[in-house]
Structures are given as C-alpha cells and as structure tokens.
Protein backbone atom coordinates (compact mmCIF):
# COMPACT_ATOMS: atom_id res chain seq x y z
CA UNK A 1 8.66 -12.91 -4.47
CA UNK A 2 7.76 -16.05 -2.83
CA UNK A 3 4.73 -17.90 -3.58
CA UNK A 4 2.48 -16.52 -0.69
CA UNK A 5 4.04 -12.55 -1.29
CA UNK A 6 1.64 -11.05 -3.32
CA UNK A 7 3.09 -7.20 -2.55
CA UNK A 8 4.20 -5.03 -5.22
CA UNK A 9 6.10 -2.73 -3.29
CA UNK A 10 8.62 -2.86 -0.24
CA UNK A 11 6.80 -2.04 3.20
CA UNK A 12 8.15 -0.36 5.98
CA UNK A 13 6.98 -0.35 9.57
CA UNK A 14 4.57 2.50 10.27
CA UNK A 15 3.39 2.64 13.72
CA UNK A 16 1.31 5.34 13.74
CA UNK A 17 -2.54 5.89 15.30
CA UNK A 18 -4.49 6.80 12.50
CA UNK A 19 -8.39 7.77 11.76
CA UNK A 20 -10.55 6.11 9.37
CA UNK A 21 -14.52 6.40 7.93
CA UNK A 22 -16.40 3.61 7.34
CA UNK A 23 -18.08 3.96 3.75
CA UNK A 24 -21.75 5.11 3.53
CA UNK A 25 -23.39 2.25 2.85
CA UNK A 26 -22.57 0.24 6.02
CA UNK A 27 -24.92 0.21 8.62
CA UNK A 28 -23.26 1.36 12.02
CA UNK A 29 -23.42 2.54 15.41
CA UNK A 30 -23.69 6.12 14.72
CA UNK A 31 -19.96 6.41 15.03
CA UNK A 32 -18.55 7.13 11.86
CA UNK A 33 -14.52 7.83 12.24
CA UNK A 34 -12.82 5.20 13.87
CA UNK A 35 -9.40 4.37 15.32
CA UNK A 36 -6.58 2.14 13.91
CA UNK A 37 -2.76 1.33 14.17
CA UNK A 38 -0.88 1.41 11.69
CA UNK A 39 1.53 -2.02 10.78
CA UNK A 40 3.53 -1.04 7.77
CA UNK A 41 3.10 0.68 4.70
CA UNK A 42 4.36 1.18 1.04
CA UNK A 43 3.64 3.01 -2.07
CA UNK A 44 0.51 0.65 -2.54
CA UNK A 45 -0.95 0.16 0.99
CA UNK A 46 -0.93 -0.58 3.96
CA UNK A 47 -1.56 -2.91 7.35
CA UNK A 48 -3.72 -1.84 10.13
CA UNK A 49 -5.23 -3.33 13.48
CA UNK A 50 -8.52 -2.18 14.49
CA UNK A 51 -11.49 -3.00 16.92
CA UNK A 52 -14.27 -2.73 13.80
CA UNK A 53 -14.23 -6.14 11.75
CA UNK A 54 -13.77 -4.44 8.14
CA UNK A 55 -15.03 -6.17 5.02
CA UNK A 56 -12.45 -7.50 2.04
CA UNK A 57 -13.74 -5.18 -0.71
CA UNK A 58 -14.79 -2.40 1.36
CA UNK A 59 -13.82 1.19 0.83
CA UNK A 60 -12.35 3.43 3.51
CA UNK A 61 -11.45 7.00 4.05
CA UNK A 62 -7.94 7.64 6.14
CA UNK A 63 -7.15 10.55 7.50
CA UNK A 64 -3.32 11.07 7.50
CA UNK A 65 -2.04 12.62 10.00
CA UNK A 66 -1.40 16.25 9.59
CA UNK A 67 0.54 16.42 6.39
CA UNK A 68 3.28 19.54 5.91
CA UNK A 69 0.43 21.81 5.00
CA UNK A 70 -1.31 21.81 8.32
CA UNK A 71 -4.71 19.70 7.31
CA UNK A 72 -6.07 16.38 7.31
CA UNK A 73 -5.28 14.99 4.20
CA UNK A 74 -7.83 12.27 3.07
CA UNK A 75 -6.84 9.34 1.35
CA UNK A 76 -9.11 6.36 0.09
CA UNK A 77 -8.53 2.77 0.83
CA UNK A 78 -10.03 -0.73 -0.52
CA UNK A 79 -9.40 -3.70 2.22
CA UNK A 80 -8.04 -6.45 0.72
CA UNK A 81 -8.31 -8.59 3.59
CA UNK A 82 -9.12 -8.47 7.29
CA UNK A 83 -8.59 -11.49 9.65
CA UNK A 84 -9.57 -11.31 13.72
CA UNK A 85 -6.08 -11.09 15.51
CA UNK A 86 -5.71 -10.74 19.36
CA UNK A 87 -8.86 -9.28 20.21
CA UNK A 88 -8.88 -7.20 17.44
CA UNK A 89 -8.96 -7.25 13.69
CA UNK A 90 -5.95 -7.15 11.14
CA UNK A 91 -6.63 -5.56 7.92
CA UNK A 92 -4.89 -4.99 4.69
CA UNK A 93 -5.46 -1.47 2.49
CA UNK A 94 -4.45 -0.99 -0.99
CA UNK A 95 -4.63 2.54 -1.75
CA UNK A 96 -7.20 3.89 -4.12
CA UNK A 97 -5.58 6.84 -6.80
C-alpha cells in the first residue's frame, strides 16, 4: 500500500444508481431516501457521489438494488469521508456488519 492508500480491500468500479436514508437524528427536508452513484466498491465499502453533503462519522442505510431474492436488501454504512466534487459531493462508506 502506498502511504496515502488506506484500503483494506481491492475495489472495483460499481456504477450503479443506488438509494440511501439519512440517519434519524439529522434534521432534513422531509425527504428521507435519497439518490447516489455508485464509484467503486469492495468487501469493506464503498465510493459514492451525491447532491446531500454527508457527514464523516455519519451512519447511512443503502438500499441495494434488488438482490436474487426479489427485495430491497438494506445494508448500513458509516462515511468515512465526504469532500464537495463537481457540484456535488464525494463520499466514502465503510460498511457496518
């Protein structure tokens, strides 16, 4: 790893739209799922862009996509770090197991 890779595990690109909840205790618009991209992903997380400026430390429900079984599968996510990025706002999710 070099000295600014912190990753654990190999990412691969994973463009994929995605839904999200913003946890309970943040104030909001009255809109609770939101929208993101999806960057890459590994076994441990993953990179998103998103139009909601997330906190580092905050938690967040994804919704995957349906998974083989026919529902959304939720899945919980801590952001690691978010940083504005073309209009928008990059974020990075480790998953929560």
């Amino acid at each position: 790893m070099s000295g600014l890779e912190k990753r654990r595990s190999e990412r691969s690109e994973f463009r994929q739209t995605l839904d999200f909840e913003l946890s309970a205790v943040r104030e909001t618009d009255g809109l609770s799922v939101r929208r993101a991209f999806g960057m890459d992903i590994s076994s441990g997380g993953m990179a998103v862009e998103t139009d909601v400026a997330l906190a580092e430390g905050e938690i967040v429900r994804l919704f995957d996509p349906k998974n083989s079984a026919g529902f959304d599968m939720p899945v919980f996510a801590e952001v690691r770090w978010a940083m504005p990025a073309n209009g928008h706002w990059r974020a990075g999710l480790r998953f929560l197991m």
